[in-house]
PDB file of N, CA and C in Angstrom:
ATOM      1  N   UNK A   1      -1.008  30.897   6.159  1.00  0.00           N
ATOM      2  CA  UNK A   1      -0.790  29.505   6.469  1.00  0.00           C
ATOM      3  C   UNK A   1       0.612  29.369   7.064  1.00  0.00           C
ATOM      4  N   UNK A   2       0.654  28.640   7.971  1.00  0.00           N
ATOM      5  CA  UNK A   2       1.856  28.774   8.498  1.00  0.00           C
ATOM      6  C   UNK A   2       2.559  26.539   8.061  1.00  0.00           C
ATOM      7  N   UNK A   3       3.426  27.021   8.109  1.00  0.00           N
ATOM      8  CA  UNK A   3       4.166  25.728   7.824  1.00  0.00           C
ATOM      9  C   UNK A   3       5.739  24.977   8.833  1.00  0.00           C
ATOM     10  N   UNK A   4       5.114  24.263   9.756  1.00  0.00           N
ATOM     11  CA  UNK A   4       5.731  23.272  10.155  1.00  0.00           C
ATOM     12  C   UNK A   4       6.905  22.311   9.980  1.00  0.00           C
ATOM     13  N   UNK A   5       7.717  22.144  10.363  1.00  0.00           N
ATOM     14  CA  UNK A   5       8.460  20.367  10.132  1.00  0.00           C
ATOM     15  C   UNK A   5       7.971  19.615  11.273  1.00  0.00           C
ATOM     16  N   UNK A   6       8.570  18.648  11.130  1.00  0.00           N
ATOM     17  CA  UNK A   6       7.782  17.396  12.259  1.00  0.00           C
ATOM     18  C   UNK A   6       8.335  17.765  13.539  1.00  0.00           C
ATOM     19  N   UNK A   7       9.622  18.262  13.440  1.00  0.00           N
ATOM     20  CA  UNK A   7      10.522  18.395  14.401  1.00  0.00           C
ATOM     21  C   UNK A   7       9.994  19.512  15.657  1.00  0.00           C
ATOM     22  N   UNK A   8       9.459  20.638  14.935  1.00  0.00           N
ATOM     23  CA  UNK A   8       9.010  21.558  15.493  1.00  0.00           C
ATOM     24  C   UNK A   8       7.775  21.519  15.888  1.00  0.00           C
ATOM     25  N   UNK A   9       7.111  20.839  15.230  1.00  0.00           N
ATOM     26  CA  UNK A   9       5.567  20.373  15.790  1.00  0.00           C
ATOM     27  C   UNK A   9       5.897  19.693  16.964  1.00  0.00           C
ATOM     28  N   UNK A  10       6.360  18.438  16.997  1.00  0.00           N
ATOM     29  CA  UNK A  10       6.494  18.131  18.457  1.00  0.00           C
ATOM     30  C   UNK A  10       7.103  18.573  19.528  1.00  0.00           C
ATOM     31  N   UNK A  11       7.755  19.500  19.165  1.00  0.00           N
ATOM     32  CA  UNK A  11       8.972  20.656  20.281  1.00  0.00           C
ATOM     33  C   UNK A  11       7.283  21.496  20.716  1.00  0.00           C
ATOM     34  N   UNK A  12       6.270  22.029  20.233  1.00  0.00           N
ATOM     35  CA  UNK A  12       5.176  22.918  20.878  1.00  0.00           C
ATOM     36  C   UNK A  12       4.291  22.760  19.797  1.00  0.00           C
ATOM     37  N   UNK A  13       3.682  21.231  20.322  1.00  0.00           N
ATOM     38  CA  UNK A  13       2.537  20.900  19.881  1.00  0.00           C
ATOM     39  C   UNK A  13       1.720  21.868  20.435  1.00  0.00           C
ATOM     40  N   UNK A  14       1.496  21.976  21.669  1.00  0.00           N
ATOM     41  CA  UNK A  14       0.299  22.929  22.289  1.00  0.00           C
ATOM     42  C   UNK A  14      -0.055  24.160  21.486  1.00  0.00           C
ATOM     43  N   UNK A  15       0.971  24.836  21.405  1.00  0.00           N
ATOM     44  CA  UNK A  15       0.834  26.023  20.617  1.00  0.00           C
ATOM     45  C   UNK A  15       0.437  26.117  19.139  1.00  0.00           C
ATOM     46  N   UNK A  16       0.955  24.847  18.905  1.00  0.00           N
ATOM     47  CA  UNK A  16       0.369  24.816  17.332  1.00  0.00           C
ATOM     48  C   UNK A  16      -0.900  24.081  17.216  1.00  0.00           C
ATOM     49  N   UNK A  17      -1.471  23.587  17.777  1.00  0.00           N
ATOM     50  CA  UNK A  17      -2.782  23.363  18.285  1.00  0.00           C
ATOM     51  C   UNK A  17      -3.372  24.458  18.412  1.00  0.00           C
ATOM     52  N   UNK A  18      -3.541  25.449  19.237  1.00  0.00           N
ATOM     53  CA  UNK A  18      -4.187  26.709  19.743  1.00  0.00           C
ATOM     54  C   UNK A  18      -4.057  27.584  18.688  1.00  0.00           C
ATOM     55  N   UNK A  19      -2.873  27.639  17.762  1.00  0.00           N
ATOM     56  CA  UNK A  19      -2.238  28.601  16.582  1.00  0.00           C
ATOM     57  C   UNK A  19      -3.601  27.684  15.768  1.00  0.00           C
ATOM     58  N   UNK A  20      -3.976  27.169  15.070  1.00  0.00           N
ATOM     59  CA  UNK A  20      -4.696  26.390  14.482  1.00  0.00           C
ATOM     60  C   UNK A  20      -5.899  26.552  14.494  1.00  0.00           C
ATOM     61  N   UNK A  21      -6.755  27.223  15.565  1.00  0.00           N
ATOM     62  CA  UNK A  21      -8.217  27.675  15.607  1.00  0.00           C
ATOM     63  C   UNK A  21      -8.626  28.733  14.832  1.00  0.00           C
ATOM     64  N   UNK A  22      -7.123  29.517  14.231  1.00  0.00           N
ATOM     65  CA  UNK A  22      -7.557  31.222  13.982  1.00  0.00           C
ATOM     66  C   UNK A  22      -6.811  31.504  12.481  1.00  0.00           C
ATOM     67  N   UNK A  23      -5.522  29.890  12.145  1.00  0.00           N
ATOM     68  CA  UNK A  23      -4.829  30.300  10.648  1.00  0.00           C
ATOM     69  C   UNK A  23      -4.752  28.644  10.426  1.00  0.00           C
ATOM     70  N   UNK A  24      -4.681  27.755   9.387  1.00  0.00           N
ATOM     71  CA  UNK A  24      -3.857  27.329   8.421  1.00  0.00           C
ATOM     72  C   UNK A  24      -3.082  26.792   8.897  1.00  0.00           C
ATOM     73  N   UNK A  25      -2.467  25.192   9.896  1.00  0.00           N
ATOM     74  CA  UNK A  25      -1.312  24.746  10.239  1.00  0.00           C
ATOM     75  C   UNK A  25      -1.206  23.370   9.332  1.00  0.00           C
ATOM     76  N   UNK A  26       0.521  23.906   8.758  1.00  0.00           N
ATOM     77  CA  UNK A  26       0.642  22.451   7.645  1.00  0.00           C
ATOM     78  C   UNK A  26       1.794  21.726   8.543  1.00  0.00           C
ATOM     79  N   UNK A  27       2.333  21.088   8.593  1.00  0.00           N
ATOM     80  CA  UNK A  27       3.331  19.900   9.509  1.00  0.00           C
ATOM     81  C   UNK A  27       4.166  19.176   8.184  1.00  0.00           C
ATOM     82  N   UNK A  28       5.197  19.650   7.954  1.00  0.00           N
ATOM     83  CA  UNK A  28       5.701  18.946   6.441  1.00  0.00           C
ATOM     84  C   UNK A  28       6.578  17.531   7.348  1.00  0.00           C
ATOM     85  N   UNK A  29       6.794  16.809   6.725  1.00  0.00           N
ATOM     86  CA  UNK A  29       7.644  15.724   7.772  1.00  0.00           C
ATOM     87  C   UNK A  29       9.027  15.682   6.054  1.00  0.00           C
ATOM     88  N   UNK A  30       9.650  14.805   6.609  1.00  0.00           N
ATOM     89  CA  UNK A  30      11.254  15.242   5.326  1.00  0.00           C
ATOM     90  C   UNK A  30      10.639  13.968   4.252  1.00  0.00           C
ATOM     91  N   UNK A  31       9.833  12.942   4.459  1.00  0.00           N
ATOM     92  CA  UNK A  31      10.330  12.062   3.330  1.00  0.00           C
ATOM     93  C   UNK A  31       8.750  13.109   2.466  1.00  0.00           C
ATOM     94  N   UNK A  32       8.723  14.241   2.472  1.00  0.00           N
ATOM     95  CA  UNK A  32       7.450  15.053   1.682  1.00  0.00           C
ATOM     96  C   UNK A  32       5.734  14.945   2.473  1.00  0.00           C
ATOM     97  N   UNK A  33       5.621  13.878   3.020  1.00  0.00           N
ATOM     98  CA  UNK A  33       4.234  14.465   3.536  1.00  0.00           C
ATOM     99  C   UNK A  33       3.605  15.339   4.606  1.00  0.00           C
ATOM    100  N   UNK A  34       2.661  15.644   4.022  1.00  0.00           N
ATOM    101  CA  UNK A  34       1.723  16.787   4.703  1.00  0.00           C
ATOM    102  C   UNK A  34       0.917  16.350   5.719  1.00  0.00           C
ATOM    103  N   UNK A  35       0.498  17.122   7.106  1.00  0.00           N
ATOM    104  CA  UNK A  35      -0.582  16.893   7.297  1.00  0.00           C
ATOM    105  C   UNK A  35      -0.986  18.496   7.826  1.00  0.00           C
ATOM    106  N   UNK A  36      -2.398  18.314   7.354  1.00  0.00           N
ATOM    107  CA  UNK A  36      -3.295  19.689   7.696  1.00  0.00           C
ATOM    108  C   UNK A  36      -3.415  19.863   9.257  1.00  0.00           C
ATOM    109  N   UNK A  37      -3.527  20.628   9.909  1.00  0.00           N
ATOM    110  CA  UNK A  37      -4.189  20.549  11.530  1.00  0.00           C
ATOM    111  C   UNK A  37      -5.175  21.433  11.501  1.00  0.00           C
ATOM    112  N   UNK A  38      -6.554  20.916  11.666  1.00  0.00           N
ATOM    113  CA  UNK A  38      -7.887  21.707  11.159  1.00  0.00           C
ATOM    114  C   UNK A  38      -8.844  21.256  12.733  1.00  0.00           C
ATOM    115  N   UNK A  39      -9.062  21.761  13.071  1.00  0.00           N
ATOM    116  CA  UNK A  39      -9.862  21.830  14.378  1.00  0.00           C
ATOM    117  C   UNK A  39     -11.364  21.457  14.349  1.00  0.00           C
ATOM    118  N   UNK A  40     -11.987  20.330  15.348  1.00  0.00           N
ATOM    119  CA  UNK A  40     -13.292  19.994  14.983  1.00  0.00           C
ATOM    120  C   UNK A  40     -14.221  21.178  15.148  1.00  0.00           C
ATOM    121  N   UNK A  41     -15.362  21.438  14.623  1.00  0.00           N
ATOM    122  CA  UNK A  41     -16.211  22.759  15.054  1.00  0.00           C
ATOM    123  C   UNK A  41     -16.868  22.462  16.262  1.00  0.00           C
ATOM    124  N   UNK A  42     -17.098  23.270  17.321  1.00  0.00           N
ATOM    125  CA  UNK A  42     -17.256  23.046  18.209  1.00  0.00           C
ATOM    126  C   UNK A  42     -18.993  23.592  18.136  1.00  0.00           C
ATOM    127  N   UNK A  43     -19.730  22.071  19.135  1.00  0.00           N
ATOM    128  CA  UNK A  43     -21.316  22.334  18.903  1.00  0.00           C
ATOM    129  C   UNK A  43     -21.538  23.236  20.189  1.00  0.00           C
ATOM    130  N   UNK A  44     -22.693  24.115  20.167  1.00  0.00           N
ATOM    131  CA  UNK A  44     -23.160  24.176  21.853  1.00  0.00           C
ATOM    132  C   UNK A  44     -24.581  23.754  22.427  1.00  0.00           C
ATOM    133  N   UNK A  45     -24.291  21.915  21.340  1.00  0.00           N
ATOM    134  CA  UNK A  45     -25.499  21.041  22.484  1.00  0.00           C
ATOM    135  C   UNK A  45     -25.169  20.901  23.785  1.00  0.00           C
ATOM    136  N   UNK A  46     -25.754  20.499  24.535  1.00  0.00           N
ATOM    137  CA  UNK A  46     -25.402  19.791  25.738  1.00  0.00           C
ATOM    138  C   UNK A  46     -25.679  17.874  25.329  1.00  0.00           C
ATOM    139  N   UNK A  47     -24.830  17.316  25.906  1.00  0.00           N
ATOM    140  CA  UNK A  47     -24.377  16.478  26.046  1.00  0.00           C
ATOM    141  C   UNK A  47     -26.083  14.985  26.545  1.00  0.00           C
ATOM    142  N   UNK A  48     -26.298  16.236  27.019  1.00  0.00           N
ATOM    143  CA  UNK A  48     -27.981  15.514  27.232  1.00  0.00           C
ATOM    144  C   UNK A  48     -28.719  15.941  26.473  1.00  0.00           C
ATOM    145  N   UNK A  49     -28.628  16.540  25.726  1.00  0.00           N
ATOM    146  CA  UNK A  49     -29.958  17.005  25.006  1.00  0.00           C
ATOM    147  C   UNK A  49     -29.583  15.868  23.642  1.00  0.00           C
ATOM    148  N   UNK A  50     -30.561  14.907  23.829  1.00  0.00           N
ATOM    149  CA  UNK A  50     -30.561  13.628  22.757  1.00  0.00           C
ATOM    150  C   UNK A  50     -32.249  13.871  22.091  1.00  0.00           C
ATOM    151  N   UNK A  51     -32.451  13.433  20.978  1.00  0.00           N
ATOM    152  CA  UNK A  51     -33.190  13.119  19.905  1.00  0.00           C
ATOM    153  C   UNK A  51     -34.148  12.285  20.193  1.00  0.00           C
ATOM    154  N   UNK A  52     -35.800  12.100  20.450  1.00  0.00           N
ATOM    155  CA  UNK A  52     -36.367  11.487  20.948  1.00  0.00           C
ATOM    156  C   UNK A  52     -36.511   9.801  19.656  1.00  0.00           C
ATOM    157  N   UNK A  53     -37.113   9.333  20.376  1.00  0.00           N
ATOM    158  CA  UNK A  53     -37.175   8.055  19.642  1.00  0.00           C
ATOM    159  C   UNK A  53     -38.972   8.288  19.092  1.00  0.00           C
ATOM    160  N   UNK A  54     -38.988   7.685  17.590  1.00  0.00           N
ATOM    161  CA  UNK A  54     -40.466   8.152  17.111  1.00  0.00           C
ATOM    162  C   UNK A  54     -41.099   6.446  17.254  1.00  0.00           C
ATOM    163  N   UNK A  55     -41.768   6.210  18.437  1.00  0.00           N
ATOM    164  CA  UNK A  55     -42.328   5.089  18.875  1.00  0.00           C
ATOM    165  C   UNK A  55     -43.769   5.478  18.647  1.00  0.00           C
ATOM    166  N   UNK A  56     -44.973   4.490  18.183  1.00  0.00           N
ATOM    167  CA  UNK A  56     -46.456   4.610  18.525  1.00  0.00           C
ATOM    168  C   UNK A  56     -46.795   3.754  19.861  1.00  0.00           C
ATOM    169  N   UNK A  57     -46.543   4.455  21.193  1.00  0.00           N
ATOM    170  CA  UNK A  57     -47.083   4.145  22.128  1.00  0.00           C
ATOM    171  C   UNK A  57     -47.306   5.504  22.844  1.00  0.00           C
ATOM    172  N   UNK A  58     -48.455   4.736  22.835  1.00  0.00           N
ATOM    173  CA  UNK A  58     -49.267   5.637  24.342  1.00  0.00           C
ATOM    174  C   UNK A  58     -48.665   5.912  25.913  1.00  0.00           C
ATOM    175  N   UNK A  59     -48.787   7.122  26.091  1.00  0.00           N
ATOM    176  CA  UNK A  59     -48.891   7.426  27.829  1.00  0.00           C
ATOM    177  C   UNK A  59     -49.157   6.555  28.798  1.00  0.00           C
ATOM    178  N   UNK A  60     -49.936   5.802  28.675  1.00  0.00           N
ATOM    179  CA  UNK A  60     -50.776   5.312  29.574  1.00  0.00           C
ATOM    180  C   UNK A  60     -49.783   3.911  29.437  1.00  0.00           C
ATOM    181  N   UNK A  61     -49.511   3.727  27.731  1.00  0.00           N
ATOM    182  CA  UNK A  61     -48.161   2.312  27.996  1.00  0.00           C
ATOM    183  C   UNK A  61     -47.367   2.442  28.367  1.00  0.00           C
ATOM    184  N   UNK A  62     -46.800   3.593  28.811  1.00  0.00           N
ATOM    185  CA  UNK A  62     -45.160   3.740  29.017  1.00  0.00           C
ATOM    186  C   UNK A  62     -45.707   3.432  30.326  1.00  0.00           C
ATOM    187  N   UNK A  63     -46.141   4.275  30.923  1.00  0.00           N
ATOM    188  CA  UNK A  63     -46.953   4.464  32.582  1.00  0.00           C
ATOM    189  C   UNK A  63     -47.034   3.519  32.846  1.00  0.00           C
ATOM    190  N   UNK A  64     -47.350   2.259  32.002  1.00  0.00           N
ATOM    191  CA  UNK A  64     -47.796   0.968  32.604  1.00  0.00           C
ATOM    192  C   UNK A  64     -46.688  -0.177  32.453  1.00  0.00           C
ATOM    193  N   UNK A  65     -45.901   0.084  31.327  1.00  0.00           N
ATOM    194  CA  UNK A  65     -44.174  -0.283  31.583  1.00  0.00           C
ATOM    195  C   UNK A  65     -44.078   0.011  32.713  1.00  0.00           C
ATOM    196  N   UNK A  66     -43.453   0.694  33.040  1.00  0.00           N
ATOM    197  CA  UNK A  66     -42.831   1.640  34.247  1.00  0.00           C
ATOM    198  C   UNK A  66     -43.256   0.915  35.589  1.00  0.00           C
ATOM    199  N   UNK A  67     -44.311   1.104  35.474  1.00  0.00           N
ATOM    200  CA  UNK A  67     -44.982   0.222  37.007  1.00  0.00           C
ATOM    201  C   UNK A  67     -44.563  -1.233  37.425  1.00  0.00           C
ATOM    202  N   UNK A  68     -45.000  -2.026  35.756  1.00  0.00           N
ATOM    203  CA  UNK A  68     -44.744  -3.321  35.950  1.00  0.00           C
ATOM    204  C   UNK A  68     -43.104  -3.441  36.028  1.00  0.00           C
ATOM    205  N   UNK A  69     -42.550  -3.054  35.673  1.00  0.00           N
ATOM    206  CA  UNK A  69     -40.789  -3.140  36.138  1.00  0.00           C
ATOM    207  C   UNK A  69     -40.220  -2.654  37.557  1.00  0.00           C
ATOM    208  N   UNK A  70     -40.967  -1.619  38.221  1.00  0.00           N
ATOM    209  CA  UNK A  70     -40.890  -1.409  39.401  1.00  0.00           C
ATOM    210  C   UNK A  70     -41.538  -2.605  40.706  1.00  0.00           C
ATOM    211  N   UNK A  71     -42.237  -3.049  40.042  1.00  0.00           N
ATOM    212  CA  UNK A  71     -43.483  -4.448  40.576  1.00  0.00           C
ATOM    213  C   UNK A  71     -41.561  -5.768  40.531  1.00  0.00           C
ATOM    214  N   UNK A  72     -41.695  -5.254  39.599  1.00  0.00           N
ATOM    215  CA  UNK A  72     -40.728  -6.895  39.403  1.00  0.00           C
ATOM    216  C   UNK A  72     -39.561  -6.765  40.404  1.00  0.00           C
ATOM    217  N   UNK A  73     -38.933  -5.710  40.215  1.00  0.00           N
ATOM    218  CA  UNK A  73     -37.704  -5.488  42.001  1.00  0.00           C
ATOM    219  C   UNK A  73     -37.930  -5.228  42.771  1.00  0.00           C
TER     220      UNK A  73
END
């Protein structure tokens, strides 16, 4: 674990960012508090790939949505 002051965190944030994927970064500031720097986990969805919606309609309704909204512009 490596340990920080505030001072030095903001002198090379970047690095202690990047230092942070692979150990343990603490940031002490002087009046005593901590903060952890813990990195979000990174997904490999794509950004489109969404969750369908569980609707009871038919093919033939969507198909027929679809038309009548194209009819209307």
């Amino acid at each position: 674990m490596k340990i920080y002051t505030y001072s030095q965190a903001r002198q090379k944030l970047a690095d202690i960012l990047e230092e942070s994927k692979s150990e343990d970064v603490v940031i002490h500031r002087r009046k005593g508090d901590k903060f952890f720097i813990v990195p979000e986990a990174r997904t490999q969805r794509s950004p489109f790939d969404v969750s369908g919606l569980r609707k009871n309609i038919s093919r033939k309704e969507i198909l027929d949505a679809i038309r009548e909204s194209r009819e209307r512009s």
